[in-house]
Each structure stands twice: as C-alpha cells, then as structure tokens.
PDB file of N, CA and C in Angstrom:
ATOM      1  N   UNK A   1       0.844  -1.189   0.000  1.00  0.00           N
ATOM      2  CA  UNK A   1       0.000   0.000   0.000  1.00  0.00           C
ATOM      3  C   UNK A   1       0.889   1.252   0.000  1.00  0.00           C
ATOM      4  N   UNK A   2       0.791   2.507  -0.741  1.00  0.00           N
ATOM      5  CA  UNK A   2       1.395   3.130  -1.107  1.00  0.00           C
ATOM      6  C   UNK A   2       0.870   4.435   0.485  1.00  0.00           C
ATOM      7  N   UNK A   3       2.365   5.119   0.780  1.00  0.00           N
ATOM      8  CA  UNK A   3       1.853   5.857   1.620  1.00  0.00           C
ATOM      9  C   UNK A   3       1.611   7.376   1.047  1.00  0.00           C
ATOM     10  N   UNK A   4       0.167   7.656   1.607  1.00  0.00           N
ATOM     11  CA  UNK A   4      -0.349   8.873   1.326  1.00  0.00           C
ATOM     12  C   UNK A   4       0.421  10.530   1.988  1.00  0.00           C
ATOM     13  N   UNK A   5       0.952  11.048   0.596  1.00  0.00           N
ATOM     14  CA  UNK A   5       1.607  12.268   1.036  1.00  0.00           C
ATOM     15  C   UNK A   5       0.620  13.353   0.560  1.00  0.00           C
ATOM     16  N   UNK A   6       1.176  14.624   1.197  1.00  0.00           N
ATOM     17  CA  UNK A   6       0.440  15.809   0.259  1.00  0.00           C
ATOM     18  C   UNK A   6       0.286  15.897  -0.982  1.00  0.00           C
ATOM     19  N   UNK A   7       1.861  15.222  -1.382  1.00  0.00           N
ATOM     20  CA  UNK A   7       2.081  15.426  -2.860  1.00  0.00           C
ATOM     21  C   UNK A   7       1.584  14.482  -4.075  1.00  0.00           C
ATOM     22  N   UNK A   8       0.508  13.870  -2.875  1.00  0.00           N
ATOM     23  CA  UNK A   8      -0.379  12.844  -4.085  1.00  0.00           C
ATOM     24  C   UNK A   8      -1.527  13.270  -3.903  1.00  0.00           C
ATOM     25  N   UNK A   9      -1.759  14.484  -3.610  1.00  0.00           N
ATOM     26  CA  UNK A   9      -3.162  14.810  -3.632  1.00  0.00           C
ATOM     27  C   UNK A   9      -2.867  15.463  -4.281  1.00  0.00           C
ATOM     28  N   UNK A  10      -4.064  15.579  -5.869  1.00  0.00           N
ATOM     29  CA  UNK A  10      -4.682  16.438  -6.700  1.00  0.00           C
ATOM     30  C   UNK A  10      -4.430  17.865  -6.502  1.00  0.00           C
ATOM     31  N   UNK A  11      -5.524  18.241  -5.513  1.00  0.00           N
ATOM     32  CA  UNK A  11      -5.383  19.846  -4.709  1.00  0.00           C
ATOM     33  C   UNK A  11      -3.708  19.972  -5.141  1.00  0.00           C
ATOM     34  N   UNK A  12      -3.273  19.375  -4.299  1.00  0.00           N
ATOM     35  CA  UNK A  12      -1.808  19.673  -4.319  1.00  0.00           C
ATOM     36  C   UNK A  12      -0.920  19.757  -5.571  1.00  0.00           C
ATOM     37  N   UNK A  13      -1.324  19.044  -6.285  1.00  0.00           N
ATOM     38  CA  UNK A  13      -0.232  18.936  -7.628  1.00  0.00           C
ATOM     39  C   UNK A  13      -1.017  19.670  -8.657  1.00  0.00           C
ATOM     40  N   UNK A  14      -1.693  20.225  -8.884  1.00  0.00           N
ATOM     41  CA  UNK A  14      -2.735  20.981  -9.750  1.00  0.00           C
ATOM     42  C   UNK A  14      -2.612  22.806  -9.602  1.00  0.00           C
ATOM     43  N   UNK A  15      -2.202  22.635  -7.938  1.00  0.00           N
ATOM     44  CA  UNK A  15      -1.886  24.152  -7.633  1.00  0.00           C
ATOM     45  C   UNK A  15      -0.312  24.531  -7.113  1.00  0.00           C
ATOM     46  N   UNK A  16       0.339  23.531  -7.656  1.00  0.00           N
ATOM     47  CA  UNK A  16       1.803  23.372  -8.165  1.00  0.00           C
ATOM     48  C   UNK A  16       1.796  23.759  -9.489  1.00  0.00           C
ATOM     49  N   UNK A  17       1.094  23.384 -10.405  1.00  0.00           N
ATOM     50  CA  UNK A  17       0.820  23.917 -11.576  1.00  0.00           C
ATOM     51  C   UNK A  17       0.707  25.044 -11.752  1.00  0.00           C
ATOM     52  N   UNK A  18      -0.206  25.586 -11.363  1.00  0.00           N
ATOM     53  CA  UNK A  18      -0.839  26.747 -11.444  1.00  0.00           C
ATOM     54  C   UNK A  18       0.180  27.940 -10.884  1.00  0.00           C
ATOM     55  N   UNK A  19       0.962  27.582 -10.041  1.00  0.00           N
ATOM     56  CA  UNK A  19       1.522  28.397  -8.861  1.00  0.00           C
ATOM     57  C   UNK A  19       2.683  28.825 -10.184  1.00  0.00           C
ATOM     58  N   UNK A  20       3.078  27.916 -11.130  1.00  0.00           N
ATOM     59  CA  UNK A  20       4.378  27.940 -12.399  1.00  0.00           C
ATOM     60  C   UNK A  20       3.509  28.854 -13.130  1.00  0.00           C
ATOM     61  N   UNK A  21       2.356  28.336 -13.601  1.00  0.00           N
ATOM     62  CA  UNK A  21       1.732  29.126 -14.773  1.00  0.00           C
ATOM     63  C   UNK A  21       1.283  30.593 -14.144  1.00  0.00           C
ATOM     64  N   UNK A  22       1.485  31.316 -12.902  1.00  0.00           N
ATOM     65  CA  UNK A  22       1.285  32.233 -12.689  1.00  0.00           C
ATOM     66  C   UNK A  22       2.048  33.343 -12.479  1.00  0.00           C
ATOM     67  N   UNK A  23       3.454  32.770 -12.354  1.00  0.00           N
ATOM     68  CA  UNK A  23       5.072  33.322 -11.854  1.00  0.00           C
ATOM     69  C   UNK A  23       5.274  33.438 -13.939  1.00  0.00           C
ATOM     70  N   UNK A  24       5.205  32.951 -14.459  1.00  0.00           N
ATOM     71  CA  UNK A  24       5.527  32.934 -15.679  1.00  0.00           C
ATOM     72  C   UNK A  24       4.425  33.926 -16.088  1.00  0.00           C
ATOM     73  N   UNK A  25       3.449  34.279 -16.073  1.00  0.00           N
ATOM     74  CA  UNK A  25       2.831  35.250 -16.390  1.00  0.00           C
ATOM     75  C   UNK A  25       2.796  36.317 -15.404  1.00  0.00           C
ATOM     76  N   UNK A  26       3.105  36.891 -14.079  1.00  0.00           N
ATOM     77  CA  UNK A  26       3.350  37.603 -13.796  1.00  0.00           C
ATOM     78  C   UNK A  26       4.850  38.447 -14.338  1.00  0.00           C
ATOM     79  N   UNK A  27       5.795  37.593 -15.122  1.00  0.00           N
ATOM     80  CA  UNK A  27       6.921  37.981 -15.680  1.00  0.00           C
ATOM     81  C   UNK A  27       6.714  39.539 -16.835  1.00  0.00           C
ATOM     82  N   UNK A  28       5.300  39.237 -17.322  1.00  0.00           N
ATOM     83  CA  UNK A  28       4.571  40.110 -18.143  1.00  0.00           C
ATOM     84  C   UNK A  28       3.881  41.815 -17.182  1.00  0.00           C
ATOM     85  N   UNK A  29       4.342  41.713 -15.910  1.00  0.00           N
ATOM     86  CA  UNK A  29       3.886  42.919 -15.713  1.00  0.00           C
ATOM     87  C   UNK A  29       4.815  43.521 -15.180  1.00  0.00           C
ATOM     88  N   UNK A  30       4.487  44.817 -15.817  1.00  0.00           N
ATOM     89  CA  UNK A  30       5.407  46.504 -15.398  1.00  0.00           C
ATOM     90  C   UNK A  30       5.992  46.117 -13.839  1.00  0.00           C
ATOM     91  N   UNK A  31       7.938  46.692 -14.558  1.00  0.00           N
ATOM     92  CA  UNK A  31       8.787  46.111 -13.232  1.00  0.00           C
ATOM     93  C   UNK A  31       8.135  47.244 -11.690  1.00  0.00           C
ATOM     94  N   UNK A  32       7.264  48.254 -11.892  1.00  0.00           N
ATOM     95  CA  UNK A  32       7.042  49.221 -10.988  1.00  0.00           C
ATOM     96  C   UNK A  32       5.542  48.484 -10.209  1.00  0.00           C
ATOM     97  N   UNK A  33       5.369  47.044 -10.560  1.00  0.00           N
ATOM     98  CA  UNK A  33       4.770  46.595 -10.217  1.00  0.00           C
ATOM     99  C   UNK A  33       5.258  45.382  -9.041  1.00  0.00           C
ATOM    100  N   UNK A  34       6.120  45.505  -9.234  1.00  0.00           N
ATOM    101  CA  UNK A  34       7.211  43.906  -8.732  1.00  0.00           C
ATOM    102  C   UNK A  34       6.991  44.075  -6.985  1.00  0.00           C
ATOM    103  N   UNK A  35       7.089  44.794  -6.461  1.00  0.00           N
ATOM    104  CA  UNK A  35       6.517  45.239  -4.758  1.00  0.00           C
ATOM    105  C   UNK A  35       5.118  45.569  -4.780  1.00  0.00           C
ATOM    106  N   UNK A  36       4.435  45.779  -5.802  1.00  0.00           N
ATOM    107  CA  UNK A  36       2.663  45.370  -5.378  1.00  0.00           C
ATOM    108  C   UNK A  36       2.168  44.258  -6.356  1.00  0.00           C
ATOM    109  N   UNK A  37       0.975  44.672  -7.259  1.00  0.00           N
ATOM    110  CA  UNK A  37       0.755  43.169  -7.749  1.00  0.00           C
ATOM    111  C   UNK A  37       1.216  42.026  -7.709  1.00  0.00           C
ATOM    112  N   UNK A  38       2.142  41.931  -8.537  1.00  0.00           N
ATOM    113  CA  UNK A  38       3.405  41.317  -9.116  1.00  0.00           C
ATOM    114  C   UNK A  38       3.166  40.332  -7.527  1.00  0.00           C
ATOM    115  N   UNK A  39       4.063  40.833  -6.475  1.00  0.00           N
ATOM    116  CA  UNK A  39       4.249  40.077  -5.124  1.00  0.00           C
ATOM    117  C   UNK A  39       3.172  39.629  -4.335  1.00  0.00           C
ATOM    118  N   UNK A  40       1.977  40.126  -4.657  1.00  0.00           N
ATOM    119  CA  UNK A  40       0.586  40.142  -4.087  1.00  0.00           C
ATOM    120  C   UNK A  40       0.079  38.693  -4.197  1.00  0.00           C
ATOM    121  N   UNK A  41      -0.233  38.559  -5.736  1.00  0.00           N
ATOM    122  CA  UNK A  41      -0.280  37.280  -6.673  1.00  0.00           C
ATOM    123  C   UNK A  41       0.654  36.327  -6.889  1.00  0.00           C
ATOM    124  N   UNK A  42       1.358  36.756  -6.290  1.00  0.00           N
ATOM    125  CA  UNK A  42       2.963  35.155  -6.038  1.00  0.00           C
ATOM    126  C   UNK A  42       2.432  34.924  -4.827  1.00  0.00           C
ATOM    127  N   UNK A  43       2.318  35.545  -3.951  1.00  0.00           N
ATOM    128  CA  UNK A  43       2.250  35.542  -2.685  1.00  0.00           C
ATOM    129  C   UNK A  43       0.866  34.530  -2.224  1.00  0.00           C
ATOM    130  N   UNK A  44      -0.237  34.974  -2.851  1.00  0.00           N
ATOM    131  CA  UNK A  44      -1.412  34.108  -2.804  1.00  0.00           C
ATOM    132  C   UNK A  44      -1.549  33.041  -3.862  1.00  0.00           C
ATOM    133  N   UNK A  45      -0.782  32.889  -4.534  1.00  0.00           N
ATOM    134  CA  UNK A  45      -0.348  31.607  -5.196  1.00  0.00           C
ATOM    135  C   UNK A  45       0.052  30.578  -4.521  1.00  0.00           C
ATOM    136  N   UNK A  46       1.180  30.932  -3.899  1.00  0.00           N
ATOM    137  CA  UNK A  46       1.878  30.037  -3.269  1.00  0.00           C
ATOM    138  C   UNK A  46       1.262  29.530  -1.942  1.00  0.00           C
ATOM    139  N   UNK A  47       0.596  29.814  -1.533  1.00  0.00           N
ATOM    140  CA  UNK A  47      -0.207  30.029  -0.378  1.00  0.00           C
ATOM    141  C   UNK A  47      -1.363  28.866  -0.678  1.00  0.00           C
ATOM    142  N   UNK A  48      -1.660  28.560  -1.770  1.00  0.00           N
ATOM    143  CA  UNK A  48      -2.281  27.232  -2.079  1.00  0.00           C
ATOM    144  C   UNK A  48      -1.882  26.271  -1.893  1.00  0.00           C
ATOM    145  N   UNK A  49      -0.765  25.852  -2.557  1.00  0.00           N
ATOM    146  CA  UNK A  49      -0.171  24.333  -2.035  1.00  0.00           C
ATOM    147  C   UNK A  49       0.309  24.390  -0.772  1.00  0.00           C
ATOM    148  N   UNK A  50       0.689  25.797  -0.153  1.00  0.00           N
ATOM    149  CA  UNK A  50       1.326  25.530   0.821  1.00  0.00           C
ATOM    150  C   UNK A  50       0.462  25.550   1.876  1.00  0.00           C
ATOM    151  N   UNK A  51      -0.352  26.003   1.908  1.00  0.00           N
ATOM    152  CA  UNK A  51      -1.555  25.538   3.053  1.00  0.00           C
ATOM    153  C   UNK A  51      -2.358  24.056   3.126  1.00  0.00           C
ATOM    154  N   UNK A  52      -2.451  23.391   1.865  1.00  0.00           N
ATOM    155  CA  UNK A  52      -2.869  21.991   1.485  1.00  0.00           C
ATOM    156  C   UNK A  52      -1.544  21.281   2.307  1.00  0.00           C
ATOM    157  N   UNK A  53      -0.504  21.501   2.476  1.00  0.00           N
ATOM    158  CA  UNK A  53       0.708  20.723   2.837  1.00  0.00           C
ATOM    159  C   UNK A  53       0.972  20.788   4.387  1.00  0.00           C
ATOM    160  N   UNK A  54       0.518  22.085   4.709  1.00  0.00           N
ATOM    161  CA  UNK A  54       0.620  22.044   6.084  1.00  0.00           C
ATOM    162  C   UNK A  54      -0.527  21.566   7.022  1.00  0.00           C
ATOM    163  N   UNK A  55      -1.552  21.738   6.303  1.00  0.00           N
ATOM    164  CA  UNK A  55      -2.338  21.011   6.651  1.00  0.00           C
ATOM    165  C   UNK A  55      -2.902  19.469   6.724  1.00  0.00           C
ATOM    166  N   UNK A  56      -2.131  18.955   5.776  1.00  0.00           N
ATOM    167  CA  UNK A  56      -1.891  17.531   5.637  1.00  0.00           C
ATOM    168  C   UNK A  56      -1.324  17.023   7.264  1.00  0.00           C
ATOM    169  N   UNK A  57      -0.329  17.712   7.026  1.00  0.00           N
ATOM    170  CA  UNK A  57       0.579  17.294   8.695  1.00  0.00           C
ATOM    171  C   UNK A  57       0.171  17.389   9.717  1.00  0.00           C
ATOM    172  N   UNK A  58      -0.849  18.376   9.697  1.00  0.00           N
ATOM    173  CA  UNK A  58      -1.814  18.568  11.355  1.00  0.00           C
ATOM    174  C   UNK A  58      -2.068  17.049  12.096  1.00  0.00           C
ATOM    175  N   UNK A  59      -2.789  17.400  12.843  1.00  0.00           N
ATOM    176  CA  UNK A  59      -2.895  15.818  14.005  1.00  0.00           C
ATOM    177  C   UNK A  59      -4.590  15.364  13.489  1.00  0.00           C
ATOM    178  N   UNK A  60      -5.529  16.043  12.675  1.00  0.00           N
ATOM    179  CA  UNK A  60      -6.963  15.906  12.804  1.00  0.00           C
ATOM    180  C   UNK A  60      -7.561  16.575  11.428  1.00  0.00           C
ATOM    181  N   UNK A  61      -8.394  15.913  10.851  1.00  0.00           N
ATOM    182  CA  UNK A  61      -9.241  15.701   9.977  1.00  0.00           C
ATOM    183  C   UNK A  61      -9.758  17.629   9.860  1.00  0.00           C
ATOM    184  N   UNK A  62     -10.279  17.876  11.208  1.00  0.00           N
ATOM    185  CA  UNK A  62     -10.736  19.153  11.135  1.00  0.00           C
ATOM    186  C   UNK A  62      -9.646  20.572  11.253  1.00  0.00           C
ATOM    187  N   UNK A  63      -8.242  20.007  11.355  1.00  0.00           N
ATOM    188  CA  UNK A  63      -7.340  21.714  11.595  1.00  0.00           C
ATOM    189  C   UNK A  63      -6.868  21.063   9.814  1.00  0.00           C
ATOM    190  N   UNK A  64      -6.867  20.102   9.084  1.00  0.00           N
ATOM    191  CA  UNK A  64      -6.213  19.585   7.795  1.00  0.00           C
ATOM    192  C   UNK A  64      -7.645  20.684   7.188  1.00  0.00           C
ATOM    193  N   UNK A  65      -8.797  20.777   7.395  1.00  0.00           N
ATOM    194  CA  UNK A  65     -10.133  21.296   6.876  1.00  0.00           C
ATOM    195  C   UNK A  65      -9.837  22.896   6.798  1.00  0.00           C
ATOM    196  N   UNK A  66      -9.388  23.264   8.140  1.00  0.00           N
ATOM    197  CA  UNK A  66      -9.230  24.365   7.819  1.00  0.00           C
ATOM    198  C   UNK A  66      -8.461  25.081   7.222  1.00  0.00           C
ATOM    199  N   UNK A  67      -7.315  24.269   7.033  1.00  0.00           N
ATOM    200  CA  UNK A  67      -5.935  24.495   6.056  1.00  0.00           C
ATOM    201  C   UNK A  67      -6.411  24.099   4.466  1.00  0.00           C
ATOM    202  N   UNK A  68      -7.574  23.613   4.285  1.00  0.00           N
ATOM    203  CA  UNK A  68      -7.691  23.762   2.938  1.00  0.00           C
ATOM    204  C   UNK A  68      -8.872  24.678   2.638  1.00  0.00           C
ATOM    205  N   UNK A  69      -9.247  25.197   3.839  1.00  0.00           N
ATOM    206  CA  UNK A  69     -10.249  26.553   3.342  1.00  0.00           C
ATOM    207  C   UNK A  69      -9.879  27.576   3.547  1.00  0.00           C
ATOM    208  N   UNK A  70      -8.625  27.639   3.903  1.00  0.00           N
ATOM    209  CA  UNK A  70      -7.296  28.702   3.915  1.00  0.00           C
ATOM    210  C   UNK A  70      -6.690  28.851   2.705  1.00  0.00           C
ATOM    211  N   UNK A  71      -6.565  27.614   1.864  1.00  0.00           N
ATOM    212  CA  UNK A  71      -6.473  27.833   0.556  1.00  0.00           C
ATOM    213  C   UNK A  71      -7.018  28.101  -0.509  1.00  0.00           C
ATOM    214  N   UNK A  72      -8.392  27.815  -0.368  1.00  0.00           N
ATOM    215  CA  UNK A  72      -9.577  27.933  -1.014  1.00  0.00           C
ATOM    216  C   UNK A  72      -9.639  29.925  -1.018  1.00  0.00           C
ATOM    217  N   UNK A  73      -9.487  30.048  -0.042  1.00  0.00           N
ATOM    218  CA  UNK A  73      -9.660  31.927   0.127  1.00  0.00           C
ATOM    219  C   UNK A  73      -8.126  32.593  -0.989  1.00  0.00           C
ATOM    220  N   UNK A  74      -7.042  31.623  -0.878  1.00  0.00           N
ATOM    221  CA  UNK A  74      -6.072  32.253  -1.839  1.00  0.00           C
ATOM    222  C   UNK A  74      -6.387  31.864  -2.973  1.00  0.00           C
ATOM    223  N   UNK A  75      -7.047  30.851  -3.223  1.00  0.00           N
ATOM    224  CA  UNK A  75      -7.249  30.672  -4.632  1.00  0.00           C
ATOM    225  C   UNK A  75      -8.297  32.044  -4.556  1.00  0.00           C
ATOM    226  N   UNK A  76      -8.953  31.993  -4.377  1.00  0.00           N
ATOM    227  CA  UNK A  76     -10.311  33.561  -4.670  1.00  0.00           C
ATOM    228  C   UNK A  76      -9.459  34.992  -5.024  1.00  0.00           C
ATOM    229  N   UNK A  77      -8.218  34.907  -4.062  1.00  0.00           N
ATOM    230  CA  UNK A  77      -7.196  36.086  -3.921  1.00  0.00           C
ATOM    231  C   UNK A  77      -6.670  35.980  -5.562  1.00  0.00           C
ATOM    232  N   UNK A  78      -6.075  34.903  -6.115  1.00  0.00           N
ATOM    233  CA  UNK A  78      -5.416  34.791  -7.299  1.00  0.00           C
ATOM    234  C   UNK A  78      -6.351  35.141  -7.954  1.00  0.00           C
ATOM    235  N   UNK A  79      -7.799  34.751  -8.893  1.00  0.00           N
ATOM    236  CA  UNK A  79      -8.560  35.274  -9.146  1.00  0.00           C
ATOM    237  C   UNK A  79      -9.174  36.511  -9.531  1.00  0.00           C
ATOM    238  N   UNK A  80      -9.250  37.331  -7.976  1.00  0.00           N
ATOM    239  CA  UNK A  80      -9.138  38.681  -8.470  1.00  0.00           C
ATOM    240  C   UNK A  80      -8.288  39.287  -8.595  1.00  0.00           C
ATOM    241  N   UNK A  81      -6.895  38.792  -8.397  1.00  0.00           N
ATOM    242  CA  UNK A  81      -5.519  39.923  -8.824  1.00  0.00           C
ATOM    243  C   UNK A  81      -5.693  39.659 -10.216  1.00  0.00           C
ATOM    244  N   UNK A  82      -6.068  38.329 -10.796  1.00  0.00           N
ATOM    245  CA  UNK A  82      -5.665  38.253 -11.613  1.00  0.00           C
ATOM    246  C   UNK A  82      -6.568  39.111 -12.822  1.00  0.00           C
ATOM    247  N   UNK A  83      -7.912  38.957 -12.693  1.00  0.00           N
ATOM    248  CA  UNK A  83      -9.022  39.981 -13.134  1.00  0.00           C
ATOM    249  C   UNK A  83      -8.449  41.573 -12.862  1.00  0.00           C
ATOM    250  N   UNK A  84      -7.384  42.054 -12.195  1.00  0.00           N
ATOM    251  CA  UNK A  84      -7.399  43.272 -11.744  1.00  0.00           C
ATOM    252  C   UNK A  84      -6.133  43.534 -12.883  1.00  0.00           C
ATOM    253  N   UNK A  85      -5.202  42.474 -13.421  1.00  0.00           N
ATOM    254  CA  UNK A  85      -4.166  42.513 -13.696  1.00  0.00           C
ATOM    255  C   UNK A  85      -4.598  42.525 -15.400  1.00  0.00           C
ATOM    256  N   UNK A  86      -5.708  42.180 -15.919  1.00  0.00           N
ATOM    257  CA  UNK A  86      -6.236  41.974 -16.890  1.00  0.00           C
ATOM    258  C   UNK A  86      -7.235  43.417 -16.443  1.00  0.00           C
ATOM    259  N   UNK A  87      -7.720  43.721 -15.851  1.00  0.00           N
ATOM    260  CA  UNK A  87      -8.492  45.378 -15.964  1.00  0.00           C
ATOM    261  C   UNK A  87      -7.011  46.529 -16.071  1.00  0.00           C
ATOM    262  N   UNK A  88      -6.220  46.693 -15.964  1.00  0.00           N
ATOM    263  CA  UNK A  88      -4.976  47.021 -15.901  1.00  0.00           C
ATOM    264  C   UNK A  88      -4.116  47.166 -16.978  1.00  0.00           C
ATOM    265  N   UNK A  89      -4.622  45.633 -18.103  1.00  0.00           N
ATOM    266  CA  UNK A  89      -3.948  45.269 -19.058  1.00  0.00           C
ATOM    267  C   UNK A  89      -2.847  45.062 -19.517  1.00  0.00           C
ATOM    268  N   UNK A  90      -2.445  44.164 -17.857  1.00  0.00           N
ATOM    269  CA  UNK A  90      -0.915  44.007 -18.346  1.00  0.00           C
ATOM    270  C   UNK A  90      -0.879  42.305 -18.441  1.00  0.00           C
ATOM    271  N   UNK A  91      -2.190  41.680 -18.811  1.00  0.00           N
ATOM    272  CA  UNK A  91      -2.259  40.453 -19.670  1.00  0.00           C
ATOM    273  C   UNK A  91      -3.734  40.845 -20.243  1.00  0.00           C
ATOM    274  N   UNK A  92      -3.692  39.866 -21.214  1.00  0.00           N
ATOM    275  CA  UNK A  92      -4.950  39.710 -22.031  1.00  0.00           C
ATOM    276  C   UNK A  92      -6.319  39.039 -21.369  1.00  0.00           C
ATOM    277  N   UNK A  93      -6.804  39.004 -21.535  1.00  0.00           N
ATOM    278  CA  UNK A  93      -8.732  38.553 -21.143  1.00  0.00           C
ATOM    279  C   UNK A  93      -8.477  36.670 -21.976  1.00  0.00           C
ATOM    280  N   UNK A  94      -7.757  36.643 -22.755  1.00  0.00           N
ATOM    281  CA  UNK A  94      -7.246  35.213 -22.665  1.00  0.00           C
ATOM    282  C   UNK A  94      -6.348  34.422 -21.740  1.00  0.00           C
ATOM    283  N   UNK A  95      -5.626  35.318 -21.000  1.00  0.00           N
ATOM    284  CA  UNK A  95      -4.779  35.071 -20.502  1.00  0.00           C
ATOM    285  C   UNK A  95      -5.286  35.124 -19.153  1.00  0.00           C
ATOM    286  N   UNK A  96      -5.723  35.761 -19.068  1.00  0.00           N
ATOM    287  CA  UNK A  96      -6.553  35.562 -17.600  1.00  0.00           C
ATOM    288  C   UNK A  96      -7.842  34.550 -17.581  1.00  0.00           C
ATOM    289  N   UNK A  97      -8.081  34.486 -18.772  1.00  0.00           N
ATOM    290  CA  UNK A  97      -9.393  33.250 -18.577  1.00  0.00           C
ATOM    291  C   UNK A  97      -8.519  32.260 -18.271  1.00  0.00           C
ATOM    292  N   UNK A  98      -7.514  31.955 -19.084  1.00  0.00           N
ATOM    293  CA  UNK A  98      -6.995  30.783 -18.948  1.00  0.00           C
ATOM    294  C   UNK A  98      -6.184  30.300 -17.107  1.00  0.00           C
ATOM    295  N   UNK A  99      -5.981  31.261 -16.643  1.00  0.00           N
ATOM    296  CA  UNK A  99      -5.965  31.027 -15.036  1.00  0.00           C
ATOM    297  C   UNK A  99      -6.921  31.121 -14.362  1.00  0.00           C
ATOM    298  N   UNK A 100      -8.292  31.578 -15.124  1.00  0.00           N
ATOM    299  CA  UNK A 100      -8.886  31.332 -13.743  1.00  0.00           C
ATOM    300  C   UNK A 100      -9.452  30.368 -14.266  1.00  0.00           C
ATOM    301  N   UNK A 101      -9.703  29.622 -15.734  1.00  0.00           N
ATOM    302  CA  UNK A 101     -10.150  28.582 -15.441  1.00  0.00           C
ATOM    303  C   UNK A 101     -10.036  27.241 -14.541  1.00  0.00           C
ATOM    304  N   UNK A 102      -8.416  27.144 -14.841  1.00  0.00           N
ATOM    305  CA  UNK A 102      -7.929  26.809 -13.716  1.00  0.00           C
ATOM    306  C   UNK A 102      -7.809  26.482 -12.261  1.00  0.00           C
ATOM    307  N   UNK A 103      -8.228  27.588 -11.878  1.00  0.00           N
ATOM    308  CA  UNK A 103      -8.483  28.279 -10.462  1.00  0.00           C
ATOM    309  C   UNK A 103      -9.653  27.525 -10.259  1.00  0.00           C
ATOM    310  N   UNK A 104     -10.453  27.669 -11.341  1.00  0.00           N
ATOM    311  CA  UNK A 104     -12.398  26.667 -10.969  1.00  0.00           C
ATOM    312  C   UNK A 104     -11.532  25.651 -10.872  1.00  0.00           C
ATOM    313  N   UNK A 105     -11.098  24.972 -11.499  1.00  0.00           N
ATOM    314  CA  UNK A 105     -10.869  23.679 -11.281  1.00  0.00           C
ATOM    315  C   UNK A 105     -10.697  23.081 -10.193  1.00  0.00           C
ATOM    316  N   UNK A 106      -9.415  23.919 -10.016  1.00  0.00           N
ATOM    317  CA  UNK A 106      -8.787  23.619  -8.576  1.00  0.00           C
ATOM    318  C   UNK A 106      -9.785  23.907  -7.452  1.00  0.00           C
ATOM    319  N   UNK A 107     -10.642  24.855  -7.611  1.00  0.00           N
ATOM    320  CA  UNK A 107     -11.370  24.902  -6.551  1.00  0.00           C
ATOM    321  C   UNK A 107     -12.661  24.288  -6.290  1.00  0.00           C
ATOM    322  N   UNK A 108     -12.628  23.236  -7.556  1.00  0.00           N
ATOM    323  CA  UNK A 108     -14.138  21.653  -7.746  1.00  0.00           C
ATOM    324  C   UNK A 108     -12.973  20.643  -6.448  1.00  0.00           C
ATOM    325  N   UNK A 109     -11.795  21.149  -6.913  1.00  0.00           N
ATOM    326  CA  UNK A 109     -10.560  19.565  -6.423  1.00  0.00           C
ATOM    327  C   UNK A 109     -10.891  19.979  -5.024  1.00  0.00           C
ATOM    328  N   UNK A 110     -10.434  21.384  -4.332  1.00  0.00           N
ATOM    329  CA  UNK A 110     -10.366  21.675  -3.355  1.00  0.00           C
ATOM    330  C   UNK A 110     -11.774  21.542  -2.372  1.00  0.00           C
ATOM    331  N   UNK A 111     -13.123  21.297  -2.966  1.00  0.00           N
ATOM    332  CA  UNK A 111     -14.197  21.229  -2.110  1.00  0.00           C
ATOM    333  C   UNK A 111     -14.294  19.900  -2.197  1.00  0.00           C
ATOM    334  N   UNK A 112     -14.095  19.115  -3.308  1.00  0.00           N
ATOM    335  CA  UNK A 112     -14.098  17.358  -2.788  1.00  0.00           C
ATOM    336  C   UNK A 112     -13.526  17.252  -1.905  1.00  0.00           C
ATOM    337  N   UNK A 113     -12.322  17.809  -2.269  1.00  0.00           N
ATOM    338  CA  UNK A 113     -11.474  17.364  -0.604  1.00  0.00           C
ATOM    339  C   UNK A 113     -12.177  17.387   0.623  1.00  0.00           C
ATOM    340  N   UNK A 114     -12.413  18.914   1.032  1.00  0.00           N
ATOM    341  CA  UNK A 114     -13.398  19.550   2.133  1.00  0.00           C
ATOM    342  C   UNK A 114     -13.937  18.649   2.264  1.00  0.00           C
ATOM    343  N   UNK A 115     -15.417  17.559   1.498  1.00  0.00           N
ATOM    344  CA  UNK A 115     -16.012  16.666   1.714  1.00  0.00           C
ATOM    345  C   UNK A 115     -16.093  15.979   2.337  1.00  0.00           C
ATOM    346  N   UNK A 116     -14.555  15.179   1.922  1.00  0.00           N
ATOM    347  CA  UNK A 116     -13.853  14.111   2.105  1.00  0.00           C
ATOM    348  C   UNK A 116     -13.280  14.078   3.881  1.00  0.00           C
ATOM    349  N   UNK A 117     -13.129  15.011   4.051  1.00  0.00           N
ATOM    350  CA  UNK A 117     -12.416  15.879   5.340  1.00  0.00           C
ATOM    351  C   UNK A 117     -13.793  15.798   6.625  1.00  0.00           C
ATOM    352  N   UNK A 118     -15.001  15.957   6.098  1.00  0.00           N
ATOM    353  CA  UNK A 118     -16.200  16.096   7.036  1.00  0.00           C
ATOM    354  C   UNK A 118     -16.288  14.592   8.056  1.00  0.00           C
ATOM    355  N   UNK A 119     -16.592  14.854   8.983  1.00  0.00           N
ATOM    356  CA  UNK A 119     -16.989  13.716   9.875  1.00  0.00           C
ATOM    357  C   UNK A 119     -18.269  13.301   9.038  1.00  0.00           C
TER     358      UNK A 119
END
C-alpha cells in the first residue's frame, strides 16, 4: 500500500501547476509593479499548495479542513488579482481566462477534498 503524502493529492499537484503558470505570467507585468501586484499574486499563489501541505501534517481531519479553506480563500485572492491585472492590461482577457479557469478547477478539487475531510 502506497503511503499517502500531500504530494499525491490532486489539490496539491494541480496548484503546483498553477503556482508555475502564474510566476511565468506575472513575468509580463510593469517592473514598478514587482513590490505590489506582481508580489501580491505570487504571494497568494503560493499560499495554495502551501496551506494543502501544512495542513496535511496537522494531528486531525478538522485543523487539515481548515488548512484547505485557507487555501480555497487564496485561490479567490489569485482570481481577483488576476481579473485586476487583466483590468490594468498588463495580460490579455485570454490570458486571464486561462488562469482562472484553472483556479475553478482547482477549486471543484479543493471542495471534494473539504467533503472528504467532514466527519
């Protein structure tokens, strides 16, 4: 039987993804941006897997729950930077669909989980 890590959960490897495809498109905005947006949206990026991971490690079903609705709120954060970054126009309305589609995704993965997590 294979032992269960963070890094075999979905949630987790999906917003590893995402966390690349967002650093690579933040590369696209104005360097006078690099201490606001720019760091805002890395910042709540990363904040996805890394709350799925720390929460894995907790001692209980319900502090692992709240560490993935801790992530669930940064995914929402990526979202609208990213809509703000596309009102802004320093990516395209393709380019931002294409992360937040994403973002839904991850955030269908992230409420199974939740589910899964309920007594």
């Amino acid at each position: 039987m294979a032992i269960i890590t963070f890094e075999n959960l979905d949630a987790w490897r999906e917003s590893m993804k995402l966390v690349k495809d967002v650093y690579a498109l933040t590369k696209k905005f104005p360097t006078e941006e690099r201490f606001g947006l720019t760091s805002q949206v890395q910042r709540a990026v990363v904040s996805i897997p890394s709350n799925i991971a720390e929460g894995h490690g907790r001692y209980s079903k319900a502090e692992f729950a709240n560490f993935v609705s801790i992530a669930h709120g940064s995914l929402n954060e990526v979202r609208t930077q990213i809509r703000i970054a596309q009102m802004l126009e320093y990516i395209t309305e393709s380019e931002a669909n294409d992360i937040i589609s994403k973002c839904i995704t991850i955030g269908k993965i992230l409420g199974g989980l939740m589910k899964s997590l309920k007594p």
